[in-house]
N, C-alpha and C. Protein backbone atom coordinates (compact mmCIF):
# COMPACT_ATOMS: atom_id res chain seq x y z
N UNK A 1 -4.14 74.55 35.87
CA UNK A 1 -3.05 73.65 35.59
C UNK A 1 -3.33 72.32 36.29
N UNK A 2 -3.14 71.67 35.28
CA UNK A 2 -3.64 69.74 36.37
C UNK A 2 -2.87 69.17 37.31
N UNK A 3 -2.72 68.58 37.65
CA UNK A 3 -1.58 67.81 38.57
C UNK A 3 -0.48 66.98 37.56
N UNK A 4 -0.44 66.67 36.91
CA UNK A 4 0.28 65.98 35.66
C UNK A 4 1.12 66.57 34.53
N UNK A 5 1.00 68.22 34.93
CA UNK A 5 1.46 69.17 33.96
C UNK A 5 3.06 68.72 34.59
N UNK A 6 3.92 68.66 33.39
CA UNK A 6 5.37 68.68 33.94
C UNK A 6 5.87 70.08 33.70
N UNK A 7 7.14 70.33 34.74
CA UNK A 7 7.11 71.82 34.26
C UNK A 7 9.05 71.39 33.82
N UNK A 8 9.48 71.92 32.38
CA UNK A 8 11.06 71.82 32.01
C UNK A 8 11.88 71.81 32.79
N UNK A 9 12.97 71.20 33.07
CA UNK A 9 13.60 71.57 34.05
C UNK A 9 14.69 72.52 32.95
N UNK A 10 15.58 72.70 33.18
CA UNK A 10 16.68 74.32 32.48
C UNK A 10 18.02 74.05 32.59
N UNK A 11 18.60 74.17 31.64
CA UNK A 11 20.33 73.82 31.97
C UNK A 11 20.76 75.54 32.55
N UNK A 12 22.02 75.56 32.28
CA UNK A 12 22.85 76.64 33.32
C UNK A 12 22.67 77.55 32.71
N UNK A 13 22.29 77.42 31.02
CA UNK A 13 22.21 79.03 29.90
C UNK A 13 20.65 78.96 30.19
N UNK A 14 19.67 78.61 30.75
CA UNK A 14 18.36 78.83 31.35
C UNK A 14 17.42 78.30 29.81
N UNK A 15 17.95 77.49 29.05
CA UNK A 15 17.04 76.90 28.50
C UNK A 15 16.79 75.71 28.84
N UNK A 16 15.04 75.59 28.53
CA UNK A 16 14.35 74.18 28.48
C UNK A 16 15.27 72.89 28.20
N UNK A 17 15.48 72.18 29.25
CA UNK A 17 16.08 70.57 28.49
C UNK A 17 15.01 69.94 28.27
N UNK A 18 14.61 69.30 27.24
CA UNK A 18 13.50 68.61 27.09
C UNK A 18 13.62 66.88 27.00
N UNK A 19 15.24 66.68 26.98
CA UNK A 19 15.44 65.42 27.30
C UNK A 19 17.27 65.41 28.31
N UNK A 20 17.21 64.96 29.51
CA UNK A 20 17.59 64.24 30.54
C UNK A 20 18.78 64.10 30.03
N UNK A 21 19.09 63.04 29.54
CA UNK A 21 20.15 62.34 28.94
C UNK A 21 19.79 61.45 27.52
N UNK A 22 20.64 61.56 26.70
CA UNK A 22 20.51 60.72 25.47
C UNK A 22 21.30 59.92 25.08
N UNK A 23 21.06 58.77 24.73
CA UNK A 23 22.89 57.96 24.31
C UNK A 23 22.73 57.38 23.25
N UNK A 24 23.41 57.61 22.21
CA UNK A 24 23.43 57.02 20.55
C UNK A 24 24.46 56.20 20.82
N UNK A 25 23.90 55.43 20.43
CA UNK A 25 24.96 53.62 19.85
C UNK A 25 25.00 53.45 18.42
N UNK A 26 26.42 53.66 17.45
CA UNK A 26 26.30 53.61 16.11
C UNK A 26 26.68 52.32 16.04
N UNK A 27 26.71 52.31 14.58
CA UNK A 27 26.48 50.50 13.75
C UNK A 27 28.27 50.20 14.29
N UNK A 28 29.31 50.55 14.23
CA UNK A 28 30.65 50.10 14.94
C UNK A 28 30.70 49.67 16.26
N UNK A 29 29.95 49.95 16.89
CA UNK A 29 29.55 49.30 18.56
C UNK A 29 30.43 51.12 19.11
N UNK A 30 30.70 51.74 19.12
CA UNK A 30 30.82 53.43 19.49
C UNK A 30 29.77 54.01 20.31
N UNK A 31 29.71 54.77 21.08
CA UNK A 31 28.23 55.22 21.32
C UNK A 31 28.84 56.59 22.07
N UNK A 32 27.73 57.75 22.20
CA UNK A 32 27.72 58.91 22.50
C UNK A 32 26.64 59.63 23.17
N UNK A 33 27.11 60.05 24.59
CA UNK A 33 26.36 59.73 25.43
C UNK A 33 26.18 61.62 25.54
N UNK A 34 24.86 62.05 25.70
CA UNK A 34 24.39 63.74 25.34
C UNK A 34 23.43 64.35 26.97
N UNK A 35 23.76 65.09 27.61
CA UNK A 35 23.45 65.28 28.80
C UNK A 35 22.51 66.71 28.60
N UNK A 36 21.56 66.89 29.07
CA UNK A 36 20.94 68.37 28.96
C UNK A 36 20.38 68.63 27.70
N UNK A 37 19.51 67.47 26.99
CA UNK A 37 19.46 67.96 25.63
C UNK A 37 18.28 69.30 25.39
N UNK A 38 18.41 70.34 24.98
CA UNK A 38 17.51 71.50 24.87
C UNK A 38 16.99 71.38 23.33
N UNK A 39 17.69 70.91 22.26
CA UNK A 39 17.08 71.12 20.52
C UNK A 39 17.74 70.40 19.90
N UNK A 40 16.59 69.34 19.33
CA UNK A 40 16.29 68.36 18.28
C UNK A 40 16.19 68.95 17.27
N UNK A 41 16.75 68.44 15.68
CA UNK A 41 16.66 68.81 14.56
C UNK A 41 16.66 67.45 13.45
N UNK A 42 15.44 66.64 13.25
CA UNK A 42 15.81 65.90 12.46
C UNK A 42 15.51 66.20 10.96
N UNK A 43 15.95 67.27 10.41
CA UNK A 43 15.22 67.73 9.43
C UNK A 43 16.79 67.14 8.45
N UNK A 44 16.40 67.00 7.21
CA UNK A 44 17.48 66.92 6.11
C UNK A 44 18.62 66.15 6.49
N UNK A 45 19.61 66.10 5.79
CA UNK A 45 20.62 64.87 5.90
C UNK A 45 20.88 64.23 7.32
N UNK A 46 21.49 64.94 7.65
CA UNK A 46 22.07 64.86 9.62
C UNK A 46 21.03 65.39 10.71
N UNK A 47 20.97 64.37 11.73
CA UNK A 47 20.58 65.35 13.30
C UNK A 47 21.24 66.04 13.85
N UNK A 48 20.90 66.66 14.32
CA UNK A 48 21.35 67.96 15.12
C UNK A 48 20.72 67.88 16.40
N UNK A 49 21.87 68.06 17.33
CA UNK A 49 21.72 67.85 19.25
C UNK A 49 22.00 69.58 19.21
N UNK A 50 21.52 70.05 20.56
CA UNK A 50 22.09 71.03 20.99
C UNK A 50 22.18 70.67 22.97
N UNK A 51 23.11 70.54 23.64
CA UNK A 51 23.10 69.83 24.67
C UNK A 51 24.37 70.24 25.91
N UNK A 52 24.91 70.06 26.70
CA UNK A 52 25.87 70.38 27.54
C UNK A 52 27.07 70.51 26.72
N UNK A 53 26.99 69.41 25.63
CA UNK A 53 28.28 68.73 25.47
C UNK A 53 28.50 70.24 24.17
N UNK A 54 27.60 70.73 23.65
CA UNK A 54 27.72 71.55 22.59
C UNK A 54 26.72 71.57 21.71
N UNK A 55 26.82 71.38 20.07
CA UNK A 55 26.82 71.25 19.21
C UNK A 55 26.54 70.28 18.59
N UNK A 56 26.24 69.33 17.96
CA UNK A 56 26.44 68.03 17.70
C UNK A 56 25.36 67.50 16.05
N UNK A 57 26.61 66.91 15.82
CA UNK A 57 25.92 66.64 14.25
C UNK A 57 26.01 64.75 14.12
N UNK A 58 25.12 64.15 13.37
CA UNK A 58 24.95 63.19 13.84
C UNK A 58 24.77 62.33 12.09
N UNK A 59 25.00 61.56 11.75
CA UNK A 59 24.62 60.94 10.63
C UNK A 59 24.08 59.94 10.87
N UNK A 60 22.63 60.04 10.06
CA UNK A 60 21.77 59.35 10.81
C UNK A 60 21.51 58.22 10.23
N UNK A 61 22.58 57.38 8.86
CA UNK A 61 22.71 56.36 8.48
C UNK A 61 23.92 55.48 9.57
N UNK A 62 24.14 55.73 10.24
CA UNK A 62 24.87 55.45 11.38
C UNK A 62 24.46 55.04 12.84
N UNK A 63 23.45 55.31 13.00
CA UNK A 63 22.73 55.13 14.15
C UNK A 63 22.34 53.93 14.56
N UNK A 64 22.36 52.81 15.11
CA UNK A 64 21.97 51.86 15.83
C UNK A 64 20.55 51.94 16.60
N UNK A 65 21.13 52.67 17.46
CA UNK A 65 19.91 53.01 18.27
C UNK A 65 19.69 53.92 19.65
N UNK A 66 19.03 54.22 20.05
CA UNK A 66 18.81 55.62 21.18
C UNK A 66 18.13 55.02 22.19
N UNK A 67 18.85 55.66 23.04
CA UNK A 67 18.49 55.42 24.58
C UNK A 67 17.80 56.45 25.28
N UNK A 68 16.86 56.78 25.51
CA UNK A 68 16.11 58.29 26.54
C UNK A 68 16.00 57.73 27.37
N UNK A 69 16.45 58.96 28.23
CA UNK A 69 15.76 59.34 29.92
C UNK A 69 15.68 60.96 30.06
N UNK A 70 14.19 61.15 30.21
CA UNK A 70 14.29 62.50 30.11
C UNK A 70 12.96 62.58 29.81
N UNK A 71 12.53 64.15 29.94
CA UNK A 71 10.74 64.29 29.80
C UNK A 71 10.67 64.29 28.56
């Protein structure tokens, strides 16, 4: 293993977060801020979060723009 390998850190249900924090800013000036994100889904109409907050469905003609912090 190299020195550079990162290792996941884990929310409280012991899955992988693979991103930190996330914050969507839609086209209304709104924004929605996602903590612990564990699963991305950009497949077909909507994104899909899976994250502290829950669940999360996202329309992605709406989006402005994304903010990461996170591995």
């Amino acid at each position: 293993m190299s020195k550079n390998t990162i290792t996941p850190q884990q929310n409280e249900a012991g899955e992988a977060v693979i991103e930190q924090k996330r914050k969507i800013v839609f086209d209304n000036g709104d924004h929605l801020n996602l903590r612990n994100v564990t699963k991305i889904n950009h497949m077909g109409t909507w994104l899909r979060f899976w994250s502290d907050e829950g669940f999360i469905l996202v329309n992605p003609k709406r989006v402005l723009y994304y903010i990461i912090d996170g591995q």
